[in-house]
C-alpha atoms as a PDB file:
ATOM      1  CA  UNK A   1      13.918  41.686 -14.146  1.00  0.00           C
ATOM      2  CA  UNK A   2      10.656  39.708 -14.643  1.00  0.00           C
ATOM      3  CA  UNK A   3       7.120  41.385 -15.388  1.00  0.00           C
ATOM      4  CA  UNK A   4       4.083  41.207 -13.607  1.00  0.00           C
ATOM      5  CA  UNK A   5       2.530  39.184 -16.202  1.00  0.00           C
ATOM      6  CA  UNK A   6       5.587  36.557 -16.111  1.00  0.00           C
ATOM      7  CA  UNK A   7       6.201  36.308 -12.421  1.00  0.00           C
ATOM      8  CA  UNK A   8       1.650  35.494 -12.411  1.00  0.00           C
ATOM      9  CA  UNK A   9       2.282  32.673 -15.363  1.00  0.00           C
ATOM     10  CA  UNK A  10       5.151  31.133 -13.103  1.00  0.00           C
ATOM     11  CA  UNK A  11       3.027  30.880 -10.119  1.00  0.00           C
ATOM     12  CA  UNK A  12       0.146  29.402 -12.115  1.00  0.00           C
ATOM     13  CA  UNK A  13       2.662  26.571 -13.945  1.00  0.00           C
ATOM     14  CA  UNK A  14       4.060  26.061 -10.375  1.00  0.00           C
ATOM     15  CA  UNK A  15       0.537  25.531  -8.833  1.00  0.00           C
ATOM     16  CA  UNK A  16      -0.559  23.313 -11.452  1.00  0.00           C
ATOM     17  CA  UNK A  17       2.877  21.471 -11.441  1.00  0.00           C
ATOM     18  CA  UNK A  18       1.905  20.989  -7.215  1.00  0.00           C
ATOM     19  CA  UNK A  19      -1.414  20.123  -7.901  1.00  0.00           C
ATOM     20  CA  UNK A  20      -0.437  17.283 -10.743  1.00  0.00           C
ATOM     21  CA  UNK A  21       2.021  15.659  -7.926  1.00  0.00           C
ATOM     22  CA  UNK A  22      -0.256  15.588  -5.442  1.00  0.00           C
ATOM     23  CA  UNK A  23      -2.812  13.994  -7.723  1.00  0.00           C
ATOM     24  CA  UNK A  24      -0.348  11.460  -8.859  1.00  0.00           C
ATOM     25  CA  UNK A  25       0.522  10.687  -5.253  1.00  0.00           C
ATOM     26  CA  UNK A  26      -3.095  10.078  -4.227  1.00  0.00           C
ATOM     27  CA  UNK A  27      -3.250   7.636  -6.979  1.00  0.00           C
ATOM     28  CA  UNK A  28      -0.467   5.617  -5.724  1.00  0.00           C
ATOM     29  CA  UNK A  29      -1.554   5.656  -2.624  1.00  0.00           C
ATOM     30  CA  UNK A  30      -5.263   4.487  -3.773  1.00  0.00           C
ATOM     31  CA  UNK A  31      -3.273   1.575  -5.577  1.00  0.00           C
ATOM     32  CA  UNK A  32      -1.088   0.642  -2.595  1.00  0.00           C
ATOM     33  CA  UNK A  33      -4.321   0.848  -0.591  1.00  0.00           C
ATOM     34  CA  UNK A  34      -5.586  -1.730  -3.234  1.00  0.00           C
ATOM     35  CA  UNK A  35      -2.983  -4.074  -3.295  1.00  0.00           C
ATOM     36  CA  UNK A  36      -2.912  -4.385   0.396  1.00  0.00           C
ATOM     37  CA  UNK A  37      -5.345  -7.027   0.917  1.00  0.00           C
ATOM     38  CA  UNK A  38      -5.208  -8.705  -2.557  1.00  0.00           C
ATOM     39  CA  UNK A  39      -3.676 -11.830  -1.600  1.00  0.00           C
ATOM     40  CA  UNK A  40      -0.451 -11.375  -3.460  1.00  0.00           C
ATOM     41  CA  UNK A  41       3.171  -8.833  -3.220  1.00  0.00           C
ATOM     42  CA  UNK A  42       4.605  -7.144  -6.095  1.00  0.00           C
ATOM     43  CA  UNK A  43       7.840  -5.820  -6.333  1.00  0.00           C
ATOM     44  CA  UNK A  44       8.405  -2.007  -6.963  1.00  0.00           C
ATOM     45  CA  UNK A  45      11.955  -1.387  -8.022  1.00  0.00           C
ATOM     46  CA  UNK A  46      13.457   2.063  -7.963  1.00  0.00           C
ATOM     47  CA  UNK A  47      16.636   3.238  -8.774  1.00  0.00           C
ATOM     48  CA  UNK A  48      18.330   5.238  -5.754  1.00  0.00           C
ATOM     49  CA  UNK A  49      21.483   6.873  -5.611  1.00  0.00           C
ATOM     50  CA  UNK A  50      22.423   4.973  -8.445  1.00  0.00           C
ATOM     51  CA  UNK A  51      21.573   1.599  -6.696  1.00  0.00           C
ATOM     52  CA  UNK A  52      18.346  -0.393  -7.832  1.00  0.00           C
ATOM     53  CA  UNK A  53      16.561  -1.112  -4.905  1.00  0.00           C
ATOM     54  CA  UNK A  54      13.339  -3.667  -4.832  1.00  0.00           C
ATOM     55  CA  UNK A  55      10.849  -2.755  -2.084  1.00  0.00           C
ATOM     56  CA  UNK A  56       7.355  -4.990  -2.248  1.00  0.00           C
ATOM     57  CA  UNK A  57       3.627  -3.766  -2.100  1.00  0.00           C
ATOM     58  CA  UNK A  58       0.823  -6.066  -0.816  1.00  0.00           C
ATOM     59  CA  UNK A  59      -0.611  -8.642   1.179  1.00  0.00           C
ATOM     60  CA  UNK A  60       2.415  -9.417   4.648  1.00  0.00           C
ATOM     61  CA  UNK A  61       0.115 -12.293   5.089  1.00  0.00           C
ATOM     62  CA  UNK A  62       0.395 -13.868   1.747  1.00  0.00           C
ATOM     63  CA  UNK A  63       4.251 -14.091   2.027  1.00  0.00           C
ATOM     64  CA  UNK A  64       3.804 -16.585   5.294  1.00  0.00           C
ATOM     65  CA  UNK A  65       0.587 -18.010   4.205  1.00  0.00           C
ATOM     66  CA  UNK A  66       1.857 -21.408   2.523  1.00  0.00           C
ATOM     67  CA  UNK A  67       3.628 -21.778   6.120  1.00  0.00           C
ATOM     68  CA  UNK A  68       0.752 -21.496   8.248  1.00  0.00           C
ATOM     69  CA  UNK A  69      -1.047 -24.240   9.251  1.00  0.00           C
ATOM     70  CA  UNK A  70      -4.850 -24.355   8.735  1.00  0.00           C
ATOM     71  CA  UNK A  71      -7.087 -23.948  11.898  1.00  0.00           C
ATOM     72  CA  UNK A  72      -8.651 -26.529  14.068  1.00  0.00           C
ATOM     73  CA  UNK A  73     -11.821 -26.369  15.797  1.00  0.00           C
ATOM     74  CA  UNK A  74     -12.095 -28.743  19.140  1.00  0.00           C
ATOM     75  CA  UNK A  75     -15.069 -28.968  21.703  1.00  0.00           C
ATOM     76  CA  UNK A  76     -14.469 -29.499  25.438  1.00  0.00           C
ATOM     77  CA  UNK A  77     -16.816 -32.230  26.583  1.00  0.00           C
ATOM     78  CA  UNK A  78     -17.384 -31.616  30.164  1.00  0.00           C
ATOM     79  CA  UNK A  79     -20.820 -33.006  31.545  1.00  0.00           C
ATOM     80  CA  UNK A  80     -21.216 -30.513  34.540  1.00  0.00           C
ATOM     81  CA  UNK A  81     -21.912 -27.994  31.873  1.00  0.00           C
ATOM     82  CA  UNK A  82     -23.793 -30.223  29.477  1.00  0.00           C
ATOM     83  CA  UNK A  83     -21.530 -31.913  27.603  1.00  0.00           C
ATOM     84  CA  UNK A  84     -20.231 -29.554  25.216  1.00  0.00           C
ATOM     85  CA  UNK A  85     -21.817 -30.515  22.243  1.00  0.00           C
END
């Protein structure tokens, strides 16, 4: 049977263990949060089930970007409106 004194220390190590993961996840979050607009995706790899599996942080746009074409400006000259320009 556990004491009073034990059964308090295991709730304190448990709430500090909860408290330390918590922490850590708000930290990756604040990082993912970071890398989201940086311009650039980095790989994360993981190992799952005993598979490694590759999942990427960062910028969607910066995988397409080198695709996309730049973009164009144009006027309409139309005189009954005064030209346009």
């Amino acid at each position: 049977m556990m004491s009073l004194k034990n059964y308090k220390q295991a709730q304190e190590f448990l709430a500090g263990t909860q408290r330390a993961a918590q922490d850590a996840e708000q930290i990756v979050r604040a990082e993912a949060e970071k890398l989201a607009n940086c311009g650039q995706i980095y790989p994360i790899k993981t190992i799952e089930n005993g598979h490694q599996v590759t999942r990427y942080i960062g910028d969607s746009a910066a995988t397409f970007q080198q695709f996309t074409l730049p973009g164009r400006k144009f006027t309409i000259d139309n005189p009954r409106r005064g030209g346009g320009k």
